[in-house]
PDB file of N, CA and C in Angstrom:
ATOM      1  N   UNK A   1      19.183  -2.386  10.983  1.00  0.00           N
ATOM      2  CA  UNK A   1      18.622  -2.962   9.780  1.00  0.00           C
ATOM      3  C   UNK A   1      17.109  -3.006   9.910  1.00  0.00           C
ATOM      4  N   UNK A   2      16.281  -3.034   8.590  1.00  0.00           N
ATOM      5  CA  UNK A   2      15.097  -2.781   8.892  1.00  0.00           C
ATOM      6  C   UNK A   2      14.744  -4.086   8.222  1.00  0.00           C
ATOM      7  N   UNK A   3      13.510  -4.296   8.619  1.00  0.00           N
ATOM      8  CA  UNK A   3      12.526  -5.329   8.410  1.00  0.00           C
ATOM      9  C   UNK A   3      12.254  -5.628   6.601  1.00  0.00           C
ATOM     10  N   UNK A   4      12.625  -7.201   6.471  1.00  0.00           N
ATOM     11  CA  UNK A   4      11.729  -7.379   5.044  1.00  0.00           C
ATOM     12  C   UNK A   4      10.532  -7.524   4.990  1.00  0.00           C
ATOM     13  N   UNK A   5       9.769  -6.929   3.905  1.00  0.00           N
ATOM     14  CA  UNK A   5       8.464  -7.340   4.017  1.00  0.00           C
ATOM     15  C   UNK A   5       8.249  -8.431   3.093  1.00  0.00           C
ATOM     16  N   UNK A   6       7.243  -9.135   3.045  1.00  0.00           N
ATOM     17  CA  UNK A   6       6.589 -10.408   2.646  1.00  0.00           C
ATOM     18  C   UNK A   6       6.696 -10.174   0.926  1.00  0.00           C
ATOM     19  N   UNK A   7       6.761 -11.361  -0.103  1.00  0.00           N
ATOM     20  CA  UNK A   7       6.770 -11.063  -1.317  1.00  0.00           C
ATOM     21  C   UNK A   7       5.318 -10.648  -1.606  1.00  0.00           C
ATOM     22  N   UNK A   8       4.306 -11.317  -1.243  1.00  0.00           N
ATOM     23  CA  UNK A   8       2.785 -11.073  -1.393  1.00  0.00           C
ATOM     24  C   UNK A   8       2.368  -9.096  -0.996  1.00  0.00           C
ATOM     25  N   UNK A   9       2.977  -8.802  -0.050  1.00  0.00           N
ATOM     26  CA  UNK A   9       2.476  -7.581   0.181  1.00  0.00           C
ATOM     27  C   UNK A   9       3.126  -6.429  -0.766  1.00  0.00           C
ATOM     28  N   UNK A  10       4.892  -6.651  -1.357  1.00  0.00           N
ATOM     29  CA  UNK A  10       5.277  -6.096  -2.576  1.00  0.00           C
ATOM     30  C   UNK A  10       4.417  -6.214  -4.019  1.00  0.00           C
ATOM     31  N   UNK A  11       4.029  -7.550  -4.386  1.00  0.00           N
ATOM     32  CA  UNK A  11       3.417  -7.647  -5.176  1.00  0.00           C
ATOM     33  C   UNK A  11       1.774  -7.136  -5.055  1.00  0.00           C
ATOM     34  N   UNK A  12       1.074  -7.405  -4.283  1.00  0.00           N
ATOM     35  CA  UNK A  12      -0.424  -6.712  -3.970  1.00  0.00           C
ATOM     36  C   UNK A  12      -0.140  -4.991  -4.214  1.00  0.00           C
ATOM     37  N   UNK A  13       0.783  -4.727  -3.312  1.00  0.00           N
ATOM     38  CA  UNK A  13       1.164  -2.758  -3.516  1.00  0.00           C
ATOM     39  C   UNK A  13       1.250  -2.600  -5.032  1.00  0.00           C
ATOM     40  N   UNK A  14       2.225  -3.597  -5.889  1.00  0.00           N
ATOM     41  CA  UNK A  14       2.579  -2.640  -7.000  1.00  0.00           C
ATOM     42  C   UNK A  14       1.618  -3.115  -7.772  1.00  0.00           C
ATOM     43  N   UNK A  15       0.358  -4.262  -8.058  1.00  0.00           N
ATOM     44  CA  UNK A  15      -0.605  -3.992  -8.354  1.00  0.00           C
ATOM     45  C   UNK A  15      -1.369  -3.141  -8.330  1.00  0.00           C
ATOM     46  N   UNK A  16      -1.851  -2.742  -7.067  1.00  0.00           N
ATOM     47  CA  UNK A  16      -2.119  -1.854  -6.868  1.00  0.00           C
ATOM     48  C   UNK A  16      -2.536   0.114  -7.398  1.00  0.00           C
ATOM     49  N   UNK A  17      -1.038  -0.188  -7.544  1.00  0.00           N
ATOM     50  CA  UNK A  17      -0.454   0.856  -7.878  1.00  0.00           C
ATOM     51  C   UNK A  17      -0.440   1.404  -9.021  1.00  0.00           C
ATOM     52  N   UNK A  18      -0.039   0.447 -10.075  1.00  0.00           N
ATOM     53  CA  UNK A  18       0.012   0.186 -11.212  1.00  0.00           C
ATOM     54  C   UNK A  18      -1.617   0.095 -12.042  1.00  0.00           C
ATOM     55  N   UNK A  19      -3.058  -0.362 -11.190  1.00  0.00           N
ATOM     56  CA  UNK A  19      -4.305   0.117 -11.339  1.00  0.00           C
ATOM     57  C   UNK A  19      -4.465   1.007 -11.144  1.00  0.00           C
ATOM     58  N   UNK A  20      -4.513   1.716 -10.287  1.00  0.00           N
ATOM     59  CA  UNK A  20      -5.030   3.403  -9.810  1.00  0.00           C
ATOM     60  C   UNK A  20      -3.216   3.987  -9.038  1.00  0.00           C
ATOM     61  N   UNK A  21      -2.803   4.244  -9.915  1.00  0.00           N
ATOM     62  CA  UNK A  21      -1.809   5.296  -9.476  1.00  0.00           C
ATOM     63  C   UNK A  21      -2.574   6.556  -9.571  1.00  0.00           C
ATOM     64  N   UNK A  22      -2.998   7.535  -9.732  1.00  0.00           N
ATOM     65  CA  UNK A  22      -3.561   8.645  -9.667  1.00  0.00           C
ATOM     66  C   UNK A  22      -4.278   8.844  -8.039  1.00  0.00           C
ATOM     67  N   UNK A  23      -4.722   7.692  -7.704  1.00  0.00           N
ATOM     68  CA  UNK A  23      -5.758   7.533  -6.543  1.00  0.00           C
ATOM     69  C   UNK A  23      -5.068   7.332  -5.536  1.00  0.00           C
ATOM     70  N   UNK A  24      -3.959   7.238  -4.981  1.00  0.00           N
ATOM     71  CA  UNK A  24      -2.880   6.721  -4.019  1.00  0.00           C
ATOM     72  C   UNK A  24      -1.690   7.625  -4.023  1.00  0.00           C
ATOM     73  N   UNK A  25      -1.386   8.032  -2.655  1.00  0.00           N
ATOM     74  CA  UNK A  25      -0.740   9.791  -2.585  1.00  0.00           C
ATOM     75  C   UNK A  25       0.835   9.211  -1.683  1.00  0.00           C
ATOM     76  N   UNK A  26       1.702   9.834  -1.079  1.00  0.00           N
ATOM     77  CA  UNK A  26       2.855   9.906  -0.391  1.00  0.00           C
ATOM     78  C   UNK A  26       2.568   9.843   0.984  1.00  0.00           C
ATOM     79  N   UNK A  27       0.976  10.144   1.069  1.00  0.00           N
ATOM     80  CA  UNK A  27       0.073  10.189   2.469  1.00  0.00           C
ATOM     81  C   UNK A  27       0.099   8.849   3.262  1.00  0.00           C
ATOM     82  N   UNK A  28       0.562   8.145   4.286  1.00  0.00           N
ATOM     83  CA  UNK A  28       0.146   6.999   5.027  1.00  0.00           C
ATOM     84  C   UNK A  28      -1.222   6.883   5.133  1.00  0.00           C
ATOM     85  N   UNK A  29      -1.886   7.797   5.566  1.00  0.00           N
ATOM     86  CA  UNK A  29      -3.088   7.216   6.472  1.00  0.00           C
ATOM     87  C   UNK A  29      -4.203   7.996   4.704  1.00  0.00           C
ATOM     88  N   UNK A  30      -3.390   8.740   4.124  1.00  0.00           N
ATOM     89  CA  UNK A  30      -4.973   8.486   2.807  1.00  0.00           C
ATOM     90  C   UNK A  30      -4.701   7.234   2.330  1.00  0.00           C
ATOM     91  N   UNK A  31      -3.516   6.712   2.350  1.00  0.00           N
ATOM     92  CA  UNK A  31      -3.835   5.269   1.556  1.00  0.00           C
ATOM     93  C   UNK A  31      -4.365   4.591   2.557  1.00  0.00           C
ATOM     94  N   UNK A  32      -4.342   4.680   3.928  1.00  0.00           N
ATOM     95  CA  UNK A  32      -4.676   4.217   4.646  1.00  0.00           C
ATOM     96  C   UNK A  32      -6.634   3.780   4.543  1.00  0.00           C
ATOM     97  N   UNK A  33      -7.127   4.339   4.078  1.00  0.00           N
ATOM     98  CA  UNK A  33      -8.985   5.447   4.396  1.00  0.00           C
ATOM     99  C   UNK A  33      -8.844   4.370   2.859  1.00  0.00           C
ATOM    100  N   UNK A  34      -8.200   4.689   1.750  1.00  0.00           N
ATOM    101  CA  UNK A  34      -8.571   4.412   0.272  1.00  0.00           C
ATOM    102  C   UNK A  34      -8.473   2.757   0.388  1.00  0.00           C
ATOM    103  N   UNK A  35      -7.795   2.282   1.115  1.00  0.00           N
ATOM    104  CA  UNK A  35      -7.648   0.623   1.494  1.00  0.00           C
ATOM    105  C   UNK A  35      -8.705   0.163   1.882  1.00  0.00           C
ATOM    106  N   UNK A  36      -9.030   1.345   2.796  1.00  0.00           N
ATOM    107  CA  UNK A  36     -10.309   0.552   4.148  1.00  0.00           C
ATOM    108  C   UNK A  36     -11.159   1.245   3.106  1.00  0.00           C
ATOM    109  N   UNK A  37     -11.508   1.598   2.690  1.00  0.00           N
ATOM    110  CA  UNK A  37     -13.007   1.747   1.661  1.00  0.00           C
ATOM    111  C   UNK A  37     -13.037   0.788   0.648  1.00  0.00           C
ATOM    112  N   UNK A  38     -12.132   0.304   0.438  1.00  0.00           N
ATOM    113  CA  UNK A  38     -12.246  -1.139  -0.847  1.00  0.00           C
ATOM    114  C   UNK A  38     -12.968  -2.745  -0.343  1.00  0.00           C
ATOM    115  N   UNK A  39     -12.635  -2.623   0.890  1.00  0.00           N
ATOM    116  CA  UNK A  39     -13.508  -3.942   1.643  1.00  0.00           C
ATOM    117  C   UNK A  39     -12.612  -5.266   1.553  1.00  0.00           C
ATOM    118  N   UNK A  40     -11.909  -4.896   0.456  1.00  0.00           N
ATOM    119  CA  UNK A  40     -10.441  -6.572   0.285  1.00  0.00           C
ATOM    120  C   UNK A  40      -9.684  -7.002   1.400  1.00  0.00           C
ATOM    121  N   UNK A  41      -9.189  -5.790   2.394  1.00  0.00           N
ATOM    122  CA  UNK A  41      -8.613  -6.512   3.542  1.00  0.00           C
ATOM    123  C   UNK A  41      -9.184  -6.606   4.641  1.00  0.00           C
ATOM    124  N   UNK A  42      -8.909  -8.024   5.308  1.00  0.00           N
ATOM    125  CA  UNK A  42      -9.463  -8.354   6.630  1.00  0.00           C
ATOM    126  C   UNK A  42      -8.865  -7.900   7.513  1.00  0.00           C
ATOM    127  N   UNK A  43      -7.789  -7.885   7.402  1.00  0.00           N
ATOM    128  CA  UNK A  43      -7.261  -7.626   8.876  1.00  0.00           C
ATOM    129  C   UNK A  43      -6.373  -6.095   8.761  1.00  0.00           C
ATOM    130  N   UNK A  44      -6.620  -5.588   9.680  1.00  0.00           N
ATOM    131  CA  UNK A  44      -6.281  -4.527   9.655  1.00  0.00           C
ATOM    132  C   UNK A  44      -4.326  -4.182   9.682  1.00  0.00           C
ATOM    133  N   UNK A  45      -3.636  -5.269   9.828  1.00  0.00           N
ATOM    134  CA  UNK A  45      -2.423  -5.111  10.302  1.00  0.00           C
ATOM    135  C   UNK A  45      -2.180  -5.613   8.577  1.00  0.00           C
ATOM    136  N   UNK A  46      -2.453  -6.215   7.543  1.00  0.00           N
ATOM    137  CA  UNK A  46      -2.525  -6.521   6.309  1.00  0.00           C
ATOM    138  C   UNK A  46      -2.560  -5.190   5.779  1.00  0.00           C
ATOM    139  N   UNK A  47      -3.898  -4.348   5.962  1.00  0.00           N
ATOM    140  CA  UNK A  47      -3.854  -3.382   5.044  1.00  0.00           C
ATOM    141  C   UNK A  47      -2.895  -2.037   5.459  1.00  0.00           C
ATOM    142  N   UNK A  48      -2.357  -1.946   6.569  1.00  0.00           N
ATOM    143  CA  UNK A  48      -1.372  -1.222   7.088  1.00  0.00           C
ATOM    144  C   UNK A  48       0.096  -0.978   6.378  1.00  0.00           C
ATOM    145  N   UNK A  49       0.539  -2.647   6.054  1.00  0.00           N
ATOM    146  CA  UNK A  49       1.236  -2.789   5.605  1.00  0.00           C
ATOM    147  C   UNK A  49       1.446  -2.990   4.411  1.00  0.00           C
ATOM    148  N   UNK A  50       0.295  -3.202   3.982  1.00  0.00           N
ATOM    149  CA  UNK A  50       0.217  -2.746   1.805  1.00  0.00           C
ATOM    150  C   UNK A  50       0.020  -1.224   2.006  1.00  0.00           C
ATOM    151  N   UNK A  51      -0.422  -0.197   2.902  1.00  0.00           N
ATOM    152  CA  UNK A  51      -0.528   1.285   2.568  1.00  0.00           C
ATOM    153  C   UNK A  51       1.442   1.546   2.878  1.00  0.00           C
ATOM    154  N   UNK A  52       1.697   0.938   3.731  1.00  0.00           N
ATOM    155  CA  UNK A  52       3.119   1.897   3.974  1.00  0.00           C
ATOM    156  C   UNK A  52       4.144   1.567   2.778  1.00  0.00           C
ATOM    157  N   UNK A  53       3.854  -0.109   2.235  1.00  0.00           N
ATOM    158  CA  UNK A  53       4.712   0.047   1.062  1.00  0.00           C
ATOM    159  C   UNK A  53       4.602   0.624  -0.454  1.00  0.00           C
ATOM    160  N   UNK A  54       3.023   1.007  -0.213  1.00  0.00           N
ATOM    161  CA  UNK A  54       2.824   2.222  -1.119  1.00  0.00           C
ATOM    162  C   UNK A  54       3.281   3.376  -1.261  1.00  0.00           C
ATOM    163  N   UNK A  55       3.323   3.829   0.431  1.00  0.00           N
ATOM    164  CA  UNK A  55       3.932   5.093  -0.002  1.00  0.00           C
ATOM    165  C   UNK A  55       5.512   4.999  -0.395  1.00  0.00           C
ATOM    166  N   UNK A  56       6.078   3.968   0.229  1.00  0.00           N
ATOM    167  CA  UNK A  56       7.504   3.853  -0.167  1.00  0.00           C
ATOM    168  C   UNK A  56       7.916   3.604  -1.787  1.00  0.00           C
ATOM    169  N   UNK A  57       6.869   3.239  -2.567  1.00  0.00           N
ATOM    170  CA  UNK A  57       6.670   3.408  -4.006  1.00  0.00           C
ATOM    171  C   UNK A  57       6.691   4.103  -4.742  1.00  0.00           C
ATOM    172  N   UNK A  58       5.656   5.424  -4.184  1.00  0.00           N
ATOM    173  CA  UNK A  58       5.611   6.012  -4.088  1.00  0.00           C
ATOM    174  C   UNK A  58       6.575   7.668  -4.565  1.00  0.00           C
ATOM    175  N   UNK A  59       6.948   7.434  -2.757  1.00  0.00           N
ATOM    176  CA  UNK A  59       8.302   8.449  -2.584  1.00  0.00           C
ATOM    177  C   UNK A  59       9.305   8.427  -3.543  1.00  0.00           C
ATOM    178  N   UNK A  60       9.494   6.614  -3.781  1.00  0.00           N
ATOM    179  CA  UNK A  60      10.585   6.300  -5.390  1.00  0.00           C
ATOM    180  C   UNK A  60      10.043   6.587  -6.136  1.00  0.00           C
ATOM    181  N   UNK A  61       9.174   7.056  -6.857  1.00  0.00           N
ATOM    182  CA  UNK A  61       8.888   7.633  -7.828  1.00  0.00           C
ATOM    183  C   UNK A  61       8.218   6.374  -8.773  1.00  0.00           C
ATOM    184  N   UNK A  62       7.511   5.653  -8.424  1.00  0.00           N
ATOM    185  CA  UNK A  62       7.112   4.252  -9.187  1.00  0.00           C
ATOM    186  C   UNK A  62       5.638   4.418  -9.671  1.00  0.00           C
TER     187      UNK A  62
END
């Protein structure tokens, strides 16, 4: 079984997402670069985990 993630980091992604879908790819580490150029997250294990449930958004077709 795999890990739940936090309601805050579902909701931040599909914000996200839902602003600049065009700008955010199936790529880990470009969402990765497009996170870390925005300056919003502190900690690096935060923005890791809003890029991977992007791409899983993503991949679904969202």
């Amino acid at each position: 079984m795999g890990r739940v993630r936090q309601t805050y980091i579902k909701r931040l992604a599909k914000d996200l997402v839902d602003s600049d879908n065009k700008e955010f790819s199936e790529d880990f580490d470009e969402n990765k670069e497009i996170l870390g150029e925005t300056g919003e997250f502190n900690s690096k294990r935060l923005r890791n985990r809003v890029a991977g449930y992007i791409v899983r958004l993503k991949t679904r077709g969202n």
